[in-house]
C-alpha atoms as a PDB file:
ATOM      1  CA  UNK A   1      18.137   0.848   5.802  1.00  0.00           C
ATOM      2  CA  UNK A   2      20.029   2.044   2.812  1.00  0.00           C
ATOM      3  CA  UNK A   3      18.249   1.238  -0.643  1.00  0.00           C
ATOM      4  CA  UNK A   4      20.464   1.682  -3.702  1.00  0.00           C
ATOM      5  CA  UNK A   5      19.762   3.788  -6.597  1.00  0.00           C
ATOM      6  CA  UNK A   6      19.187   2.263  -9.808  1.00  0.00           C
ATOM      7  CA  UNK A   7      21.974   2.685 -12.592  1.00  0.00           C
ATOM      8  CA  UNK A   8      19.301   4.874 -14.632  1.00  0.00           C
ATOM      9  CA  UNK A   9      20.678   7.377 -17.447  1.00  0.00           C
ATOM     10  CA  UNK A  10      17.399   9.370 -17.474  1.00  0.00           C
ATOM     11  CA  UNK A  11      16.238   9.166 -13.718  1.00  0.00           C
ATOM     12  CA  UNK A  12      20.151   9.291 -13.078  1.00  0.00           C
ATOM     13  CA  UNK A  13      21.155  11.430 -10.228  1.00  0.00           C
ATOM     14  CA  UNK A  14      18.033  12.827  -9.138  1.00  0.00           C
ATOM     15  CA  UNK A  15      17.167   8.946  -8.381  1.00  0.00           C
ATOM     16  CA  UNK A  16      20.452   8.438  -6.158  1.00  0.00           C
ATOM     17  CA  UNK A  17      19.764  11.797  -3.937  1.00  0.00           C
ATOM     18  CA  UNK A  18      16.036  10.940  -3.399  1.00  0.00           C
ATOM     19  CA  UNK A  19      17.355   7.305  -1.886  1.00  0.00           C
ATOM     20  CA  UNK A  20      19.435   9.610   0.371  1.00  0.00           C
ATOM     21  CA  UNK A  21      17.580  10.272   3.781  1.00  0.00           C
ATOM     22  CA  UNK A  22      20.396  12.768   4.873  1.00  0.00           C
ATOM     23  CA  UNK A  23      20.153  14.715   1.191  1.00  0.00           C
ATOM     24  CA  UNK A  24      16.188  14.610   1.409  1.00  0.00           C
ATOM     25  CA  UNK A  25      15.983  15.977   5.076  1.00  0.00           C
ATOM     26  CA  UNK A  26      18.214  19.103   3.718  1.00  0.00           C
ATOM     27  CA  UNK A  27      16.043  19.934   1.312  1.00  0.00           C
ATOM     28  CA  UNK A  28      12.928  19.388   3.579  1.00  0.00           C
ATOM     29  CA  UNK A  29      13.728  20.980   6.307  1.00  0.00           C
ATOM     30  CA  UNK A  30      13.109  24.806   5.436  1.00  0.00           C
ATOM     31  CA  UNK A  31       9.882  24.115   3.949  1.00  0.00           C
ATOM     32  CA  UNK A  32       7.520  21.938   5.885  1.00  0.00           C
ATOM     33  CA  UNK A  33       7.404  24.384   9.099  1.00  0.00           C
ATOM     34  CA  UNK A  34       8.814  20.949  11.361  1.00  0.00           C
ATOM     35  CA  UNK A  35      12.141  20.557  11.386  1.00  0.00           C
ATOM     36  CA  UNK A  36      13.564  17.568  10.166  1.00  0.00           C
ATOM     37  CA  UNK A  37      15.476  15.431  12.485  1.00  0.00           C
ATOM     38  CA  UNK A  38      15.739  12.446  10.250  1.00  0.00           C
ATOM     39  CA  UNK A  39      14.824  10.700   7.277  1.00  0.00           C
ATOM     40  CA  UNK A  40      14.735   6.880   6.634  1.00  0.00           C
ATOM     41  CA  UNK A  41      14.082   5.635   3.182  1.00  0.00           C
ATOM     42  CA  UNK A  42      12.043   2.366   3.947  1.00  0.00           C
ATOM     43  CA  UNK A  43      10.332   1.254   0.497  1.00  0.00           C
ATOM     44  CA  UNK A  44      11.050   2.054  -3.428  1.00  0.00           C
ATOM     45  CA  UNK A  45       9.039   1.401  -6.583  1.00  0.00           C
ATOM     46  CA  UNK A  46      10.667   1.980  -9.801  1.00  0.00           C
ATOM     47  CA  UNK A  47       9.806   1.747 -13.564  1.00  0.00           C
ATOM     48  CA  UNK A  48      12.980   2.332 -15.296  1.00  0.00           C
ATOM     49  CA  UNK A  49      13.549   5.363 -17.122  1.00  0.00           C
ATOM     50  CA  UNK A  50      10.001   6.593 -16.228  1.00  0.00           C
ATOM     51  CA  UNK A  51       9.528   6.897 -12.321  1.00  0.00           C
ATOM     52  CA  UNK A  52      10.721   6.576  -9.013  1.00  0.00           C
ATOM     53  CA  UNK A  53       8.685   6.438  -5.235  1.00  0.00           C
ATOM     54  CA  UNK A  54      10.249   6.344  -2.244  1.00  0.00           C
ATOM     55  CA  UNK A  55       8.670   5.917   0.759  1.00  0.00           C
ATOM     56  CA  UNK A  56       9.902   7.423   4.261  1.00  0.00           C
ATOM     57  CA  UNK A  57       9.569   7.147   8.267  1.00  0.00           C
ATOM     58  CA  UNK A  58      10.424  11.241   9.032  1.00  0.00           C
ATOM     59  CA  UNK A  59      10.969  11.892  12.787  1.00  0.00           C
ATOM     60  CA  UNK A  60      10.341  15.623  12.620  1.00  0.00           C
ATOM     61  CA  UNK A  61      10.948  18.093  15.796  1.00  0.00           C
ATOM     62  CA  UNK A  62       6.931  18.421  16.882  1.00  0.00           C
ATOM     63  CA  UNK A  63       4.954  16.323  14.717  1.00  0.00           C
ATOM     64  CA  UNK A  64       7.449  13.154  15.995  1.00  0.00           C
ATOM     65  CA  UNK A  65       7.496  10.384  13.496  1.00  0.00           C
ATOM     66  CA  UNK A  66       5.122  10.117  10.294  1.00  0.00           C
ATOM     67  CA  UNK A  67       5.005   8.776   6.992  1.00  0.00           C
ATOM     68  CA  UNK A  68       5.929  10.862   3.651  1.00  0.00           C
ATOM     69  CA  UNK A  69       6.502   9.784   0.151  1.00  0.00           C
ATOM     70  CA  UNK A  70       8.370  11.296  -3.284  1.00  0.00           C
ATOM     71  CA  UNK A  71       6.825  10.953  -6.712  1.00  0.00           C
ATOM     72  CA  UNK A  72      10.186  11.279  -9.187  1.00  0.00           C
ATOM     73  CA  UNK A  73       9.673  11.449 -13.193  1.00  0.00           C
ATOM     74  CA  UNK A  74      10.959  11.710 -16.215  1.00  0.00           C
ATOM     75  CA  UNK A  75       8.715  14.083 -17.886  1.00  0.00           C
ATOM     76  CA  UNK A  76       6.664  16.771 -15.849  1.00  0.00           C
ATOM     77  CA  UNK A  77       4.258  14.856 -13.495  1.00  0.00           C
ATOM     78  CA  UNK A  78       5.328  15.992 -10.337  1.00  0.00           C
ATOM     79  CA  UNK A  79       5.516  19.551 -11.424  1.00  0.00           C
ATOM     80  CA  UNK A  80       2.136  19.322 -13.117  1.00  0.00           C
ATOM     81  CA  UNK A  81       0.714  17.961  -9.903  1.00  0.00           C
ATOM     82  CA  UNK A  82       2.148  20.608  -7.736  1.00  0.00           C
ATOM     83  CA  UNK A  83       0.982  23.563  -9.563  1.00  0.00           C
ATOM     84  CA  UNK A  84      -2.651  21.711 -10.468  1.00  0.00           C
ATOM     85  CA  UNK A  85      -5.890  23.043  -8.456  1.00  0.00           C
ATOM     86  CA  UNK A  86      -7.125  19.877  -7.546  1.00  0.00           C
ATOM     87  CA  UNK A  87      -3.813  19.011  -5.572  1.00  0.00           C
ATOM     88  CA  UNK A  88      -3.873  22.390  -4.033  1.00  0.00           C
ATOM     89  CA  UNK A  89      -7.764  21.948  -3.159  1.00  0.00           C
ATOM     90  CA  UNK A  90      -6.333  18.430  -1.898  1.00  0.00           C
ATOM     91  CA  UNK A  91      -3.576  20.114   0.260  1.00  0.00           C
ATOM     92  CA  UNK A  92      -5.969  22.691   1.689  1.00  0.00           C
ATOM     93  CA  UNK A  93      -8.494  20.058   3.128  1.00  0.00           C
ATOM     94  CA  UNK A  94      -5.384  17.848   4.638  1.00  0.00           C
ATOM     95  CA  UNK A  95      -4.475  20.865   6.711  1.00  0.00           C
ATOM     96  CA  UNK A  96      -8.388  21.775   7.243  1.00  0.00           C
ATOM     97  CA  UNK A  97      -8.904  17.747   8.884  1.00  0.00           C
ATOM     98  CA  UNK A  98      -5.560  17.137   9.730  1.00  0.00           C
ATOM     99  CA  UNK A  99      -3.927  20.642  11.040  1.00  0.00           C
ATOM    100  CA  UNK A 100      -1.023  19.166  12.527  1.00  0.00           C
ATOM    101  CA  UNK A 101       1.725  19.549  13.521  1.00  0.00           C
ATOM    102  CA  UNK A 102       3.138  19.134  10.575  1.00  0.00           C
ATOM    103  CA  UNK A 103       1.174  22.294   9.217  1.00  0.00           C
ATOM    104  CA  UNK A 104       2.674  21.267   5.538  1.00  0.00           C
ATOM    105  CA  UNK A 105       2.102  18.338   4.455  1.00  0.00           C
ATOM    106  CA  UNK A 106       3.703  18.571   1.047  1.00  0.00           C
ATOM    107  CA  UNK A 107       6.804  20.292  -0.603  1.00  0.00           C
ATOM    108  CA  UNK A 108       8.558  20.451  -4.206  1.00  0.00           C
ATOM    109  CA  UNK A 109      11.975  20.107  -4.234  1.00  0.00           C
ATOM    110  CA  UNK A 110      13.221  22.150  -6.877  1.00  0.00           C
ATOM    111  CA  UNK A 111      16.986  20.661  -7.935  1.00  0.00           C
ATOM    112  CA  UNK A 112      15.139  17.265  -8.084  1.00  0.00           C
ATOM    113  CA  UNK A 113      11.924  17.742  -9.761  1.00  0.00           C
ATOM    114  CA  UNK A 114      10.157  15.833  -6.903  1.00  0.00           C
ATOM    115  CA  UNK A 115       7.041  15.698  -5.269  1.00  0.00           C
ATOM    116  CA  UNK A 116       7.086  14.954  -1.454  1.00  0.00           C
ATOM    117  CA  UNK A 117       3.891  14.453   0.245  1.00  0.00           C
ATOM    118  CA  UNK A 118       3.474  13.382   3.962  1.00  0.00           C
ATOM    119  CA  UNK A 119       0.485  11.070   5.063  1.00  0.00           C
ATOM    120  CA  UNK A 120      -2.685  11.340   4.777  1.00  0.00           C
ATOM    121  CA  UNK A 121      -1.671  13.435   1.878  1.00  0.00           C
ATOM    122  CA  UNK A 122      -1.393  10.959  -1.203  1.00  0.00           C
ATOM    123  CA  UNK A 123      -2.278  12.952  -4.249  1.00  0.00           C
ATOM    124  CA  UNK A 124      -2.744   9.584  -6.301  1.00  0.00           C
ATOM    125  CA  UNK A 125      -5.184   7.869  -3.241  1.00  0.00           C
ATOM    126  CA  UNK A 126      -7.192  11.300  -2.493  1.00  0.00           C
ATOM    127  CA  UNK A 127      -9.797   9.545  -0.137  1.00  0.00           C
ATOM    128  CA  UNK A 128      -7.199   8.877   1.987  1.00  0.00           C
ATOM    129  CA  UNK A 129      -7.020  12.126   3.616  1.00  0.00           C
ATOM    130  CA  UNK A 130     -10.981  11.838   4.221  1.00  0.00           C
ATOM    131  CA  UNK A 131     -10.718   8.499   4.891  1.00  0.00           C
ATOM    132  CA  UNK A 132      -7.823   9.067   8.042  1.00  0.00           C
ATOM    133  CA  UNK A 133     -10.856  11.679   9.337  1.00  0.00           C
ATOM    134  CA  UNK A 134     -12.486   9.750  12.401  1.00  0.00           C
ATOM    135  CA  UNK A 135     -15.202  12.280  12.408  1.00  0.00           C
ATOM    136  CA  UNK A 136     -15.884  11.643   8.481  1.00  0.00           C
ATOM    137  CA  UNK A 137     -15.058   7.577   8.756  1.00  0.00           C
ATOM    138  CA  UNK A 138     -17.559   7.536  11.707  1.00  0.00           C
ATOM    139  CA  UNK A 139     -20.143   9.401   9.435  1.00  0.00           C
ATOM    140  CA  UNK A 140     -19.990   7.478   6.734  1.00  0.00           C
ATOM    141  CA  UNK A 141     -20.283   4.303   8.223  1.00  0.00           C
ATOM    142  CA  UNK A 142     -23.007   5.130  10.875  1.00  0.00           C
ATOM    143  CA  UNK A 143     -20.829   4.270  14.180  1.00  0.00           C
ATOM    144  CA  UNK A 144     -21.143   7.236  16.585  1.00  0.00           C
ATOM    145  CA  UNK A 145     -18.932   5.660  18.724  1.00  0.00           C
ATOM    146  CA  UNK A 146     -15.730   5.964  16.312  1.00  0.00           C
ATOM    147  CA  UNK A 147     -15.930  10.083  16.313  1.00  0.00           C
ATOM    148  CA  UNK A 148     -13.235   9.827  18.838  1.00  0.00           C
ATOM    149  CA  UNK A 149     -11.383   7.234  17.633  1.00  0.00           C
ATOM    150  CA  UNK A 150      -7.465   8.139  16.458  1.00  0.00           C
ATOM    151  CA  UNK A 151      -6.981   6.753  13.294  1.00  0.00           C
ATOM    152  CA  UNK A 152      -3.884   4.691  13.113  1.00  0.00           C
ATOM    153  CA  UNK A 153      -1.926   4.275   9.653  1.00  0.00           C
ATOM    154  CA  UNK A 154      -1.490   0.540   9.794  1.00  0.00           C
ATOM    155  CA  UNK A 155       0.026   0.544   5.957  1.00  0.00           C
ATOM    156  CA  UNK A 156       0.079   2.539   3.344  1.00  0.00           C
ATOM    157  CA  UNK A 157       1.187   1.994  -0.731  1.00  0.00           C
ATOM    158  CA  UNK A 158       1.718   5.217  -1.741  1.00  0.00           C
ATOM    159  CA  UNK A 159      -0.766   5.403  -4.854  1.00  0.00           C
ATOM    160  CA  UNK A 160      -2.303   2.116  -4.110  1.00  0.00           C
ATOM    161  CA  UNK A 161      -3.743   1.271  -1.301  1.00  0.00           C
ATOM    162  CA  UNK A 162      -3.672   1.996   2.785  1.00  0.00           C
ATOM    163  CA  UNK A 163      -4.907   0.207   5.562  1.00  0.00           C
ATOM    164  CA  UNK A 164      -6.006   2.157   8.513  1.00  0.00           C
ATOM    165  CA  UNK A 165      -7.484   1.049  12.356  1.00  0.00           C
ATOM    166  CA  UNK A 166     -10.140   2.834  13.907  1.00  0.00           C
ATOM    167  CA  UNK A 167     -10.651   2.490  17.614  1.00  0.00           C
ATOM    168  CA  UNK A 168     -12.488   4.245  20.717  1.00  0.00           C
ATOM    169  CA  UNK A 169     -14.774   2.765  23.478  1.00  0.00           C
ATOM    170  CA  UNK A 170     -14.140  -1.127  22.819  1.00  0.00           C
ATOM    171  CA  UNK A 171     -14.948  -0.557  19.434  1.00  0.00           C
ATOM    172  CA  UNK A 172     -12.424  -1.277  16.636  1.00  0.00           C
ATOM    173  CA  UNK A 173     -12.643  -1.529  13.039  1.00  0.00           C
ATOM    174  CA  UNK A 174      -9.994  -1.775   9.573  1.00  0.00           C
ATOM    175  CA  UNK A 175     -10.418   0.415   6.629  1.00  0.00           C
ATOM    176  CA  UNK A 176      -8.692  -1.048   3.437  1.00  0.00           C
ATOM    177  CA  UNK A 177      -8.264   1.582   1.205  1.00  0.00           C
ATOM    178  CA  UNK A 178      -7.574   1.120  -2.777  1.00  0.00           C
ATOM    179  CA  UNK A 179      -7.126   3.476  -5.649  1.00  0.00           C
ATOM    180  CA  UNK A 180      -8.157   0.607  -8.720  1.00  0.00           C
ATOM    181  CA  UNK A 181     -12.218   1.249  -7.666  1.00  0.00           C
ATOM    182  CA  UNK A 182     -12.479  -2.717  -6.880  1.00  0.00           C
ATOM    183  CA  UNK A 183     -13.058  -2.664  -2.787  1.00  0.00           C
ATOM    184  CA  UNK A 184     -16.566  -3.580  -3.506  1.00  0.00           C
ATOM    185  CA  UNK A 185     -15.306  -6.890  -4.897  1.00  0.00           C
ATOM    186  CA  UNK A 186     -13.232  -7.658  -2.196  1.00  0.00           C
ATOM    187  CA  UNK A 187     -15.799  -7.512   0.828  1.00  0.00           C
ATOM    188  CA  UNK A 188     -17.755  -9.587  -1.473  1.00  0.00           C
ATOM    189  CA  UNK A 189     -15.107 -11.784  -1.358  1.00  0.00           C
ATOM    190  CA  UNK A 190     -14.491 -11.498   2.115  1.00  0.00           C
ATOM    191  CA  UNK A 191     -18.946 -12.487   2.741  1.00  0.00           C
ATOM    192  CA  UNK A 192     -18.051 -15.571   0.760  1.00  0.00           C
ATOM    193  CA  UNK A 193     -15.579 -16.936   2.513  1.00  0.00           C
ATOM    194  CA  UNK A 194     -17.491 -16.068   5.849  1.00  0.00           C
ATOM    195  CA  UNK A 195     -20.270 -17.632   4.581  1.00  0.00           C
ATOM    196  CA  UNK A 196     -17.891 -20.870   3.230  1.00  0.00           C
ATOM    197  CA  UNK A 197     -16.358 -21.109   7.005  1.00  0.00           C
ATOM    198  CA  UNK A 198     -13.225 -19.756   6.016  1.00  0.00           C
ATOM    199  CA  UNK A 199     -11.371 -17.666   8.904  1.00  0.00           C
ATOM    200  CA  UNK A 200     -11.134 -14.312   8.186  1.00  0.00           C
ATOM    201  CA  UNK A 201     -12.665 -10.806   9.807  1.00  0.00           C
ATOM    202  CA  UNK A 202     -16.347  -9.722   9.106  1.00  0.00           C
ATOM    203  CA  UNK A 203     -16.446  -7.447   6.449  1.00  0.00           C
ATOM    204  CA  UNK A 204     -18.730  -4.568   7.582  1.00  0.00           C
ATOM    205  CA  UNK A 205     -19.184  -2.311   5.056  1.00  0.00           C
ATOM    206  CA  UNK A 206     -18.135  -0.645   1.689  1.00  0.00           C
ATOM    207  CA  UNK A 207     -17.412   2.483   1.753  1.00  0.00           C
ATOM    208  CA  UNK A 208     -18.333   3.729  -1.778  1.00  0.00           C
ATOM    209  CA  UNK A 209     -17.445   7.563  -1.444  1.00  0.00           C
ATOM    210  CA  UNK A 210     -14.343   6.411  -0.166  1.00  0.00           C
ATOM    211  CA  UNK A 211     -14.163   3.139  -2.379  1.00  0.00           C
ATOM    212  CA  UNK A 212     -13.413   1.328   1.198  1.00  0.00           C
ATOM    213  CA  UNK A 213     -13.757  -2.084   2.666  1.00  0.00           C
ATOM    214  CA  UNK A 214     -14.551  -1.943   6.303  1.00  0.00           C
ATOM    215  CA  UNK A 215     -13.836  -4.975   8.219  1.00  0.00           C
ATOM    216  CA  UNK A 216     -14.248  -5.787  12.167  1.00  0.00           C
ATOM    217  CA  UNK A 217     -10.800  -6.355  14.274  1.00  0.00           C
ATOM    218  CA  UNK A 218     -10.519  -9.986  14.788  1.00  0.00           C
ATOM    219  CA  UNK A 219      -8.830 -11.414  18.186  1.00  0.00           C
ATOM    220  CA  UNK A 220      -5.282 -12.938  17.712  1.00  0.00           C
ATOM    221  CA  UNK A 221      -1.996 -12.997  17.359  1.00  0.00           C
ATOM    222  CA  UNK A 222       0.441 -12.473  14.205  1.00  0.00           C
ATOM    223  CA  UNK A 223       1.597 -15.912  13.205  1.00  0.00           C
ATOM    224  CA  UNK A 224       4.582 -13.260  12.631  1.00  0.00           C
ATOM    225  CA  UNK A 225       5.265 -12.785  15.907  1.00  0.00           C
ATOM    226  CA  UNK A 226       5.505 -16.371  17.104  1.00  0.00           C
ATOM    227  CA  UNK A 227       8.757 -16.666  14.987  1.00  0.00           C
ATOM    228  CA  UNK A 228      11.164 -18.958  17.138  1.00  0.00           C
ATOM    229  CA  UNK A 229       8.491 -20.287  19.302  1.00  0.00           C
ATOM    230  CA  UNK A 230       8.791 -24.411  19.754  1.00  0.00           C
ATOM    231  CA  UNK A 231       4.817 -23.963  18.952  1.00  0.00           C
ATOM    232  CA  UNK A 232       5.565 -22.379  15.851  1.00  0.00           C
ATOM    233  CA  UNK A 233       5.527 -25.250  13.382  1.00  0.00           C
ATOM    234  CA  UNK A 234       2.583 -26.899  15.429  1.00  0.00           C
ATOM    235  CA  UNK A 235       0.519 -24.171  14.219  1.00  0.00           C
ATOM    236  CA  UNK A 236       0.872 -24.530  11.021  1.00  0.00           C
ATOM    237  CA  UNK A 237      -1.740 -27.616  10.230  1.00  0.00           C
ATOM    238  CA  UNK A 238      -4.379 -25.266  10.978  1.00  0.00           C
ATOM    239  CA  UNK A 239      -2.564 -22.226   8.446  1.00  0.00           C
ATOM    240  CA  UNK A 240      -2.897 -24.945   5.400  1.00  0.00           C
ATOM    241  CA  UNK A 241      -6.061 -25.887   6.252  1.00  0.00           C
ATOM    242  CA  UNK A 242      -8.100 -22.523   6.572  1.00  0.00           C
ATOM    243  CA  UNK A 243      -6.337 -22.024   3.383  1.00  0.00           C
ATOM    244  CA  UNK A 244      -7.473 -24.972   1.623  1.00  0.00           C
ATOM    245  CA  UNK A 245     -11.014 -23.628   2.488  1.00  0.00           C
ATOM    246  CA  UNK A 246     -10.062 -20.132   0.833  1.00  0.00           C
ATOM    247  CA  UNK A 247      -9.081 -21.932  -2.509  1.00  0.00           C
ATOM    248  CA  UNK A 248     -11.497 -23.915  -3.114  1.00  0.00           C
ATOM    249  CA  UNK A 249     -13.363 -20.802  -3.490  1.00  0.00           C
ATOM    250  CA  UNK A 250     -14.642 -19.565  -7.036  1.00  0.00           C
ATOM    251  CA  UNK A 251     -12.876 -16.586  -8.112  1.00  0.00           C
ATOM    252  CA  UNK A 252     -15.286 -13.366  -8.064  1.00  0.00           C
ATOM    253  CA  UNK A 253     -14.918 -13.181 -11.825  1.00  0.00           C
ATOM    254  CA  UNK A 254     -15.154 -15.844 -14.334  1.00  0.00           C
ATOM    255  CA  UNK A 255     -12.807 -14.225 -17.043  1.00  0.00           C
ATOM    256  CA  UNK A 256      -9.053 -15.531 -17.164  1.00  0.00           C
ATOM    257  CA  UNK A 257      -6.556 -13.380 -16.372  1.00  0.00           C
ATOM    258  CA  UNK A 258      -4.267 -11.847 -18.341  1.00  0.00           C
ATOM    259  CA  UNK A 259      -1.178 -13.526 -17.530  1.00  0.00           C
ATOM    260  CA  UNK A 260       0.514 -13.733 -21.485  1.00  0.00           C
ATOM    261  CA  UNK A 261       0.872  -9.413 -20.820  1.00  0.00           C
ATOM    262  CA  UNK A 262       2.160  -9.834 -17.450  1.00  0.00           C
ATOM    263  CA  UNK A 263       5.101 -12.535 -18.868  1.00  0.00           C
ATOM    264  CA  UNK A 264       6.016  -9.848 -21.305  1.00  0.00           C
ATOM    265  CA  UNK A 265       5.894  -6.899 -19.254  1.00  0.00           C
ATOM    266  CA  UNK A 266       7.951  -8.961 -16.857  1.00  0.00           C
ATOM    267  CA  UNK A 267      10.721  -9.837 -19.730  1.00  0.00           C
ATOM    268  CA  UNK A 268      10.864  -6.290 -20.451  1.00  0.00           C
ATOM    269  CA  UNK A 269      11.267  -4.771 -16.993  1.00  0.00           C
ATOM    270  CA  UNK A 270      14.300  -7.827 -16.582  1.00  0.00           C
ATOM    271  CA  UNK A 271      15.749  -6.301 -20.658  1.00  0.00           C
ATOM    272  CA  UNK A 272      15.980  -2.735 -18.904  1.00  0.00           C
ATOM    273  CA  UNK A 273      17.834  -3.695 -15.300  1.00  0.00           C
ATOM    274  CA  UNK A 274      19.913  -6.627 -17.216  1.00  0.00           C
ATOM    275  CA  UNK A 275      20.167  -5.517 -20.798  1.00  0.00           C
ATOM    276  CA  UNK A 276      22.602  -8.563 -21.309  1.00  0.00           C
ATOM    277  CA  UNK A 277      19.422 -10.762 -20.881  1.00  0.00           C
ATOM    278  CA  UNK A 278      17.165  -9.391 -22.963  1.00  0.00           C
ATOM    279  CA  UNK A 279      17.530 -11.838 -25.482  1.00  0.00           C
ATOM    280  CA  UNK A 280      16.848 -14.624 -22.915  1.00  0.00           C
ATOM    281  CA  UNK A 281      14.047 -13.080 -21.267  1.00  0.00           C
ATOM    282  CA  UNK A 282      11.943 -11.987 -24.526  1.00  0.00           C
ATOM    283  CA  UNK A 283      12.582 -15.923 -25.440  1.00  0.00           C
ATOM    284  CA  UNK A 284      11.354 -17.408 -22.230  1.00  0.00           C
ATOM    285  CA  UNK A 285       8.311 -15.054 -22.322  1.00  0.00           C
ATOM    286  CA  UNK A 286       7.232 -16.340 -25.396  1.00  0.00           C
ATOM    287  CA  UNK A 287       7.222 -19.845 -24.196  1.00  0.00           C
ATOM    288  CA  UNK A 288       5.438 -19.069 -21.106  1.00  0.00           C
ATOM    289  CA  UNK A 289       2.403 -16.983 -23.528  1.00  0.00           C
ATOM    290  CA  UNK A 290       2.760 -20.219 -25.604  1.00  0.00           C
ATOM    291  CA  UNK A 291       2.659 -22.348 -22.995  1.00  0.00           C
ATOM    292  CA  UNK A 292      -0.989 -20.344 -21.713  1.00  0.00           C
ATOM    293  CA  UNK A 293      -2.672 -21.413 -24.316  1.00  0.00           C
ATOM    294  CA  UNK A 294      -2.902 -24.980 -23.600  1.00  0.00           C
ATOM    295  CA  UNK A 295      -3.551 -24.241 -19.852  1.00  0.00           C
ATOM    296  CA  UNK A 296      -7.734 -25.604 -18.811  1.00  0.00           C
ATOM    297  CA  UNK A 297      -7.491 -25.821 -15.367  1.00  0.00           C
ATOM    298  CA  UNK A 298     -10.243 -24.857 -13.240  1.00  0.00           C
ATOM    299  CA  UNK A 299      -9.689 -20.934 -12.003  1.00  0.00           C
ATOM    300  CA  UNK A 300      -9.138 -21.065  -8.290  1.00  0.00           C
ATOM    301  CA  UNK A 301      -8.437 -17.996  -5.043  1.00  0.00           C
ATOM    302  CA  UNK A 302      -4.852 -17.385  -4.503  1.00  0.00           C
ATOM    303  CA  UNK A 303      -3.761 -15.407  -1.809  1.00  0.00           C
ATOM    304  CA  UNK A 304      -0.758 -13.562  -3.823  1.00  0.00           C
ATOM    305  CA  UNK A 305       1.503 -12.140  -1.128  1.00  0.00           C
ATOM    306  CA  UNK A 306       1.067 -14.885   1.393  1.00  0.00           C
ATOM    307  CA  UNK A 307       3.384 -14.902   4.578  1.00  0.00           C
ATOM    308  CA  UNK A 308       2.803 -15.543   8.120  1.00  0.00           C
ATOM    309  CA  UNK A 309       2.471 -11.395   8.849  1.00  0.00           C
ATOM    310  CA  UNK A 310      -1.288 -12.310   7.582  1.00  0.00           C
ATOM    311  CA  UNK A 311      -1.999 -14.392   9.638  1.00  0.00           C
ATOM    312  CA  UNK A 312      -3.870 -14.193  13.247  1.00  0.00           C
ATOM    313  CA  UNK A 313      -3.965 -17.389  15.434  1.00  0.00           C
ATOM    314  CA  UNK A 314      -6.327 -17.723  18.762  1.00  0.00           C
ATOM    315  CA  UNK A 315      -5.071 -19.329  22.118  1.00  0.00           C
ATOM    316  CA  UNK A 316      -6.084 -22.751  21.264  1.00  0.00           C
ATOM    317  CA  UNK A 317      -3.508 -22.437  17.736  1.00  0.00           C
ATOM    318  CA  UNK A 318      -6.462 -21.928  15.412  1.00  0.00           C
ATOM    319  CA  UNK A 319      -6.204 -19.403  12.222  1.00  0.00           C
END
């Protein structure tokens, strides 16, 4: 997968050689005490002129393949973070729980002013490290049975969020990590639509030293993976209407959100990548905040990243 870098006059080169897997594994290599065999770029976030992440599968000589990211920005960040105590207090504990191999689980590169860290090691989601623990997860939420478990790395958002699988002696369970201090909310989301017949995995617990939503595994299959099947399309009745059910549910929250900020933060990010529509985009914007004004609809659930990798269906078709 090749990802291409951004035409950005302050992030500028530094940006295009941290998109490079075959630059990023030279500079790795002497430092994490693995050696690097490869390195696949496999997700980006950028802000223009202020930051770059790039995510990365690493297939390293002992530790075989894992997930690292690299904080890139224009001012002093990733330095700062390096040389802070609480990151090297942070990097200390992920080798205590986690001792490898990889033994190092985070590097600075030097010519590029970048920060790469290498999972569970996430110096903007600390818990996560504790979290990827089965001997702490089990602790915390009171199942003796998961001390054994190996945790499994399901997804991870560098910064954001991760989602992590817990298993050992018939026993399974998700952990839904998130760095915005809401996971609360969501399980209480998740009781609700339980409770309103909507079907979706038992939340278990919240994790509040972790700020994690616990949830039981469910039995299916990814609607994902049925892709090409005759059956596919057959299945989708019962898709629309578990989601029906979810929408008619009251949002957790009864303030409206802030959408007219969102239009114009969206008008500026499309002024920076397409400067000849800047004009344009401010313009629409300022309809569409106009426009907000008059909306009075009743506030309603929306799954936002909907797609059929969500989804689990049962034997008989059933969501």
């Amino acid at each position: 997968m090749r990802i291409p870098a951004p035409p950005d006059p302050v992030l500028g080169r530094r940006a295009r050689t941290l998109l490079d897997g075959d630059a990023v594994a030279a500079l790795l290599d002497p430092q994490l005490g693995d050696r690097v065999l490869c390195v696949r770029p496999r997700y980006a976030r950028y802000k223009a002129g202020t930051s770059l992440l790039v995510q990365y599968e690493l297939a390293l000589a002992e530790a075989g393949w894992v997930l690292g990211h690299a904080w890139l920005y224009a001012d002093e960040r990733a330095r700062s973070t390096w040389t802070s105590r609480p990151f090297a207090r942070l990097h200390v504990r992920a080798r205590r729980r986690h001792p490898g191999p990889p033994s190092v689980r985070a590097a600075y590169l030097e010519p590029l002013e970048a920060l790469v860290e290498l999972a569970p090691l996430d110096s903007r989601l600390p818990a996560l490290v504790r979290a990827a623990s089965a001997r702490k997860f089990a602790r915390l939420l009171g199942e003796r049975q998961l001390r054994h478990a190996r945790p499994e790395l399901v997804r991870h958002k560098p910064g954001r969020k991760a989602l992590l699988r817990f298993a050992a002696d018939g026993a399974a369970a998700y952990a839904k990590l998130y760095a915005d201090g809401l996971a609360g909310r969501r399980l209480e989301l998740g009781r609700r639509a339980v409770a309103a017949g909507v079907p979706t995995p038992r939340p278990l617990a919240h994790l509040a030293e972790l700020d994690a939503a616990v949830y039981a595994e469910a039995a299916g299959i990814r609607l994902a993976d049925l892709r090409g099947d005759p059956g596919y399309g057959d299945r989708l009745p019962a898709v629309a209407d578990a989601l029906v059910r979810f929408q008619r549910l009251p949002p957790a929250s009864s303030g409206r959100p802030g959408e007219a900020p969102r239009a114009l933060a969206a008008a500026e990010a499309v002024g920076h990548l397409l400067p000849e529509l800047r004009a344009a985009a401010r313009t629409l914007a300022d309809r569409v905040v106009e426009r907000l004004g008059d909306v009075h609809a009743r506030l309603v659930l929306v799954h936002g990243d909907f797609y059929d990798d969500q989804l689990l269906m049962n034997r008989w078709g059933a969501t």
